[in-house]
C-alpha atoms as a PDB file:
ATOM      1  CA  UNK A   1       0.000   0.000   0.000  1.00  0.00           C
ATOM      2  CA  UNK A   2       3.205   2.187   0.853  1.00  0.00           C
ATOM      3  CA  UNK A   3       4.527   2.145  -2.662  1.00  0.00           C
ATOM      4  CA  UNK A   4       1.017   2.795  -4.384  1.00  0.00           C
ATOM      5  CA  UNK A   5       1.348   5.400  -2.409  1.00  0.00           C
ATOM      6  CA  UNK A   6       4.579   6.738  -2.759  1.00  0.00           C
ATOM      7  CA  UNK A   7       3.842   5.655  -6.950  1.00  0.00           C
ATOM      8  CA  UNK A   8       0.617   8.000  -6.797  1.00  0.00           C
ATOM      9  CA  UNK A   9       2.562  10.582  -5.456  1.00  0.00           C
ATOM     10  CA  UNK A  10       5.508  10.256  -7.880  1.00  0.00           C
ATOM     11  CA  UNK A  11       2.940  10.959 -10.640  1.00  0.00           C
ATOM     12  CA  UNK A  12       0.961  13.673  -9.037  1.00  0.00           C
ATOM     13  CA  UNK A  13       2.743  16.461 -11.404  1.00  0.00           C
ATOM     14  CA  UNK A  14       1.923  14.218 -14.412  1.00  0.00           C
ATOM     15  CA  UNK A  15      -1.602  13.794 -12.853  1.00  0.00           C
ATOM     16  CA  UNK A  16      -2.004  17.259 -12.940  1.00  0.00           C
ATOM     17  CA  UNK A  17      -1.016  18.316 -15.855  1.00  0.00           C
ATOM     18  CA  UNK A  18      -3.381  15.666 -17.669  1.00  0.00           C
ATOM     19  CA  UNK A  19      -6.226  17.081 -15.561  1.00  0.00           C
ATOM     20  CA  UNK A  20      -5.488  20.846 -16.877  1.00  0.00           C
ATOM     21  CA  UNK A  21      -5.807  19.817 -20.465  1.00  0.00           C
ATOM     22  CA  UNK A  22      -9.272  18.237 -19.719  1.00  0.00           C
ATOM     23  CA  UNK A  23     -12.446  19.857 -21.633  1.00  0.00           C
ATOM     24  CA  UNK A  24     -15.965  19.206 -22.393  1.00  0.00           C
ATOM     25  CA  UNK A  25     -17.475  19.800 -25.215  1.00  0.00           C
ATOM     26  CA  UNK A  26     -21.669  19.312 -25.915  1.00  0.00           C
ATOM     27  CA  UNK A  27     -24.396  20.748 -28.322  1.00  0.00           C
ATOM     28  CA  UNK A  28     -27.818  21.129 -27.788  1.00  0.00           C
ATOM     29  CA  UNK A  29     -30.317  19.031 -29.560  1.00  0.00           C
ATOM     30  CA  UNK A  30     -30.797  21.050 -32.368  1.00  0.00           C
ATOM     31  CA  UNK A  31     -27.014  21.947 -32.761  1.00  0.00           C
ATOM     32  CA  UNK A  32     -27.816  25.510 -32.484  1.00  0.00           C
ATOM     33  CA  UNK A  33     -25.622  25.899 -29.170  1.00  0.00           C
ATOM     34  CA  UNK A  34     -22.343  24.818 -28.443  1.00  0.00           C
ATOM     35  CA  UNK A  35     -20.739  25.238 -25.023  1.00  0.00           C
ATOM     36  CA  UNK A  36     -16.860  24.181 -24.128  1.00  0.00           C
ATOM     37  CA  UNK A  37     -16.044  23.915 -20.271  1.00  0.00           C
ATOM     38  CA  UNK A  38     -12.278  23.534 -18.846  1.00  0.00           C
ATOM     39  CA  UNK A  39     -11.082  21.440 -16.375  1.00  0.00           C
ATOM     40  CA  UNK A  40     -13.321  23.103 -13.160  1.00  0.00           C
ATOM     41  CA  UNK A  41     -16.407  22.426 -15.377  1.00  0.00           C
ATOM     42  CA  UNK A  42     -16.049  26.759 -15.599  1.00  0.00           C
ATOM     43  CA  UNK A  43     -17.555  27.766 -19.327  1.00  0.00           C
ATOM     44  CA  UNK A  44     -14.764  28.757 -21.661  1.00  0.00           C
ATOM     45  CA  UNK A  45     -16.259  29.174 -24.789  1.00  0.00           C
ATOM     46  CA  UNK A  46     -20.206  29.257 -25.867  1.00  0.00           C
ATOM     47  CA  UNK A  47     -21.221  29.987 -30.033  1.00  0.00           C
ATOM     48  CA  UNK A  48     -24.553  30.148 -30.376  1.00  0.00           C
ATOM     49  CA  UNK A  49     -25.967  29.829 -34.027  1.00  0.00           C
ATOM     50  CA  UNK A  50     -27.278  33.093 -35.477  1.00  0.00           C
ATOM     51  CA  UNK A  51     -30.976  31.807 -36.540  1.00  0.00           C
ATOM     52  CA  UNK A  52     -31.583  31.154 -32.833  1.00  0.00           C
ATOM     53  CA  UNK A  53     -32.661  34.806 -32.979  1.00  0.00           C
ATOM     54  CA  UNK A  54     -35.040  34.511 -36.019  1.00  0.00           C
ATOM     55  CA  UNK A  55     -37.721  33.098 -33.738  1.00  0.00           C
ATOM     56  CA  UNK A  56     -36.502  34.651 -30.257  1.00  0.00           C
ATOM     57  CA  UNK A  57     -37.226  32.336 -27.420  1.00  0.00           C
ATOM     58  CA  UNK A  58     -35.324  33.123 -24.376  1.00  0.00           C
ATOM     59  CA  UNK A  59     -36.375  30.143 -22.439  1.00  0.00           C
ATOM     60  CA  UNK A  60     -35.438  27.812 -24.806  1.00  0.00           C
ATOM     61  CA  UNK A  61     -31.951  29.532 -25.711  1.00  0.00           C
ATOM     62  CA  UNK A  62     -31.672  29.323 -21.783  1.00  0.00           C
ATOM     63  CA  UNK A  63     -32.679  25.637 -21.142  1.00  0.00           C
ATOM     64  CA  UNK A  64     -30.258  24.776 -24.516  1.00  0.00           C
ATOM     65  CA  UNK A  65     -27.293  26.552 -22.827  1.00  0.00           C
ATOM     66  CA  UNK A  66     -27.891  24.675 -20.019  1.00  0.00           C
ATOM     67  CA  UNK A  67     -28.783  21.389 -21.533  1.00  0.00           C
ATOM     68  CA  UNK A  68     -25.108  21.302 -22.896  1.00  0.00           C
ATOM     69  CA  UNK A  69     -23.514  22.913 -20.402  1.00  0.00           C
ATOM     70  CA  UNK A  70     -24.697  19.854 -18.254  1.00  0.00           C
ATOM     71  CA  UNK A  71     -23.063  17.328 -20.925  1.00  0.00           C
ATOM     72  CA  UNK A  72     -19.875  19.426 -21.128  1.00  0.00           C
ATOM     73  CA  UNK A  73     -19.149  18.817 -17.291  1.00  0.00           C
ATOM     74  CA  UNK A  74     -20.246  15.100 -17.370  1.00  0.00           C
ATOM     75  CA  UNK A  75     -17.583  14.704 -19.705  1.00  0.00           C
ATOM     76  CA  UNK A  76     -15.142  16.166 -17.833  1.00  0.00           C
ATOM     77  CA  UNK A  77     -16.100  14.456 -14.580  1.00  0.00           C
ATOM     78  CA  UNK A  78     -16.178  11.540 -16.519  1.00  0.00           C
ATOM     79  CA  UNK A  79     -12.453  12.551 -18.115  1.00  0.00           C
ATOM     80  CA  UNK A  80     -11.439  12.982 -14.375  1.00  0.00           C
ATOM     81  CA  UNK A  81     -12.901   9.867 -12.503  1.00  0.00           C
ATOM     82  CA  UNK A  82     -11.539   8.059 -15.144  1.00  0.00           C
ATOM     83  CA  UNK A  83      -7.331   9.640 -14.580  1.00  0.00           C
ATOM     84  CA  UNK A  84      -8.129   9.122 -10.923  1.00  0.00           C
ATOM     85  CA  UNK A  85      -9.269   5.473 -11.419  1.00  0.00           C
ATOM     86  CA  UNK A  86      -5.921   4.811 -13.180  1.00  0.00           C
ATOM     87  CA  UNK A  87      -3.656   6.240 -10.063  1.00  0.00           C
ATOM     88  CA  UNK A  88      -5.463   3.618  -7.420  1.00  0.00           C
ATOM     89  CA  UNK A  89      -5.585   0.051  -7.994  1.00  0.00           C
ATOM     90  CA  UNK A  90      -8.742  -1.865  -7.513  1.00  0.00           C
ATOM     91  CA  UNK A  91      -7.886  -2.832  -3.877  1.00  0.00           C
ATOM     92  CA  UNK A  92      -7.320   0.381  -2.817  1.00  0.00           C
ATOM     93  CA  UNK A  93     -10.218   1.447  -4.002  1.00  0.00           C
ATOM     94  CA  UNK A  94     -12.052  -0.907  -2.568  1.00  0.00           C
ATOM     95  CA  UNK A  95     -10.151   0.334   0.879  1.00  0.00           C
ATOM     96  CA  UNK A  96     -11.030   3.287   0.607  1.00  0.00           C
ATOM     97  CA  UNK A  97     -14.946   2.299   0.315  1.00  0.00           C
ATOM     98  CA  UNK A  98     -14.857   0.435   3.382  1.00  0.00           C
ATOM     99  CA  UNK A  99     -13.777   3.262   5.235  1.00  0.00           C
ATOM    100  CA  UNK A 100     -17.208   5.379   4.641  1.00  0.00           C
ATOM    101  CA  UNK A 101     -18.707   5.219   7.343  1.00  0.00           C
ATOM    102  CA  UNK A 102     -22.682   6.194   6.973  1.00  0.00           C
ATOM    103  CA  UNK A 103     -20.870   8.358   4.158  1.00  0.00           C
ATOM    104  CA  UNK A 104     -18.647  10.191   5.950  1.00  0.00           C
ATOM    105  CA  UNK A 105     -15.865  11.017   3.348  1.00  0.00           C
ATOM    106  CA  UNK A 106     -18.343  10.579   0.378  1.00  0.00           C
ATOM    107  CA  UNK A 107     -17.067  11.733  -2.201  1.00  0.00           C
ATOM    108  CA  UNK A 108     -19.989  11.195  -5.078  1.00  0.00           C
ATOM    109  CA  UNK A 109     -20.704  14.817  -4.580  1.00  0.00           C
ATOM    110  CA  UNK A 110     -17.212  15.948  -6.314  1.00  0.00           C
ATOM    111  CA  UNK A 111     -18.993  14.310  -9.305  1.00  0.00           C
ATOM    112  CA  UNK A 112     -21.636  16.268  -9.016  1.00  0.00           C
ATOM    113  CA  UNK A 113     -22.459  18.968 -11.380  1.00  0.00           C
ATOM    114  CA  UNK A 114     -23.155  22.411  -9.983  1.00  0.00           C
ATOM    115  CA  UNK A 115     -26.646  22.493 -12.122  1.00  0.00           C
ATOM    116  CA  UNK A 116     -27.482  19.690 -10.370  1.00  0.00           C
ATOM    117  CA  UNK A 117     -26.944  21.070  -6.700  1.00  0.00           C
ATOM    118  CA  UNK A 118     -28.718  24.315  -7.788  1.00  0.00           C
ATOM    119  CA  UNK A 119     -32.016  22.511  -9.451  1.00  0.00           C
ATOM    120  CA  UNK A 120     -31.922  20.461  -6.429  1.00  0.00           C
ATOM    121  CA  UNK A 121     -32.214  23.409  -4.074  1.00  0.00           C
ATOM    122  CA  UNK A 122     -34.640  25.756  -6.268  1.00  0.00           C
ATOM    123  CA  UNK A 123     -37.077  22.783  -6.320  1.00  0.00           C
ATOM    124  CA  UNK A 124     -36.903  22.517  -2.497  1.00  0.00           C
ATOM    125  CA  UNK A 125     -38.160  26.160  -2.360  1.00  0.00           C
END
């Protein structure tokens, strides 16, 4: 266990610089928005199609921002679980999931998407 975790550590720079270079990239449905997110899951670029303003619909534009916005961070939580998978072997892993206790230490909401946590609480008012 010592010298996965003296490896892990070894490759910490390494990890990091593969996390940096992480991005998501999603469309809406109908292709008329396209949102990239870095590494955080922070917006870095958004084009939005002109002929979204032929027929103006602000809700729409809004929930098709935020539709791939959504997708954009999954990826990149995905892009992330998976580099963070390949540091630990299965065992410790497995460890490390024995050691929750009545999840204390969860840590499913790191993969959770700030959307998510907001919906969550404007539905509870």
């Amino acid at each position: 266990m010592l010298e996965e975790l003296q490896k892990v550590t070894e490759n910490i720079p390494k990890t990091h610089q593969r996390m940096l270079a992480i991005t998501g990239v999603a469309w809406s449905p109908d292709r008329m928005v396209k949102v990239v997110v870095g590494p955080r899951g922070q917006l870095v670029d958004l084009e939005i199609d002109p002929r979204v303003f032929r027929k103006p619909d602000a809700p729409g534009l809004q929930a098709a921002i935020l539709a791939a916005s959504a997708e954009a961070v999954a990826q990149v939580s995905a892009q992330i679980q998976e580099i963070m998978a390949e540091q630990f072997s299965p065992e410790f892993t497995e460890l490390r999931n024995q050691l929750q206790f009545d999840g204390a230490g969860d840590m499913d909401y790191l993969y959770r998407a700030d959307a998510e946590v907001y919906a969550e609480r404007k539905d509870e008012r």
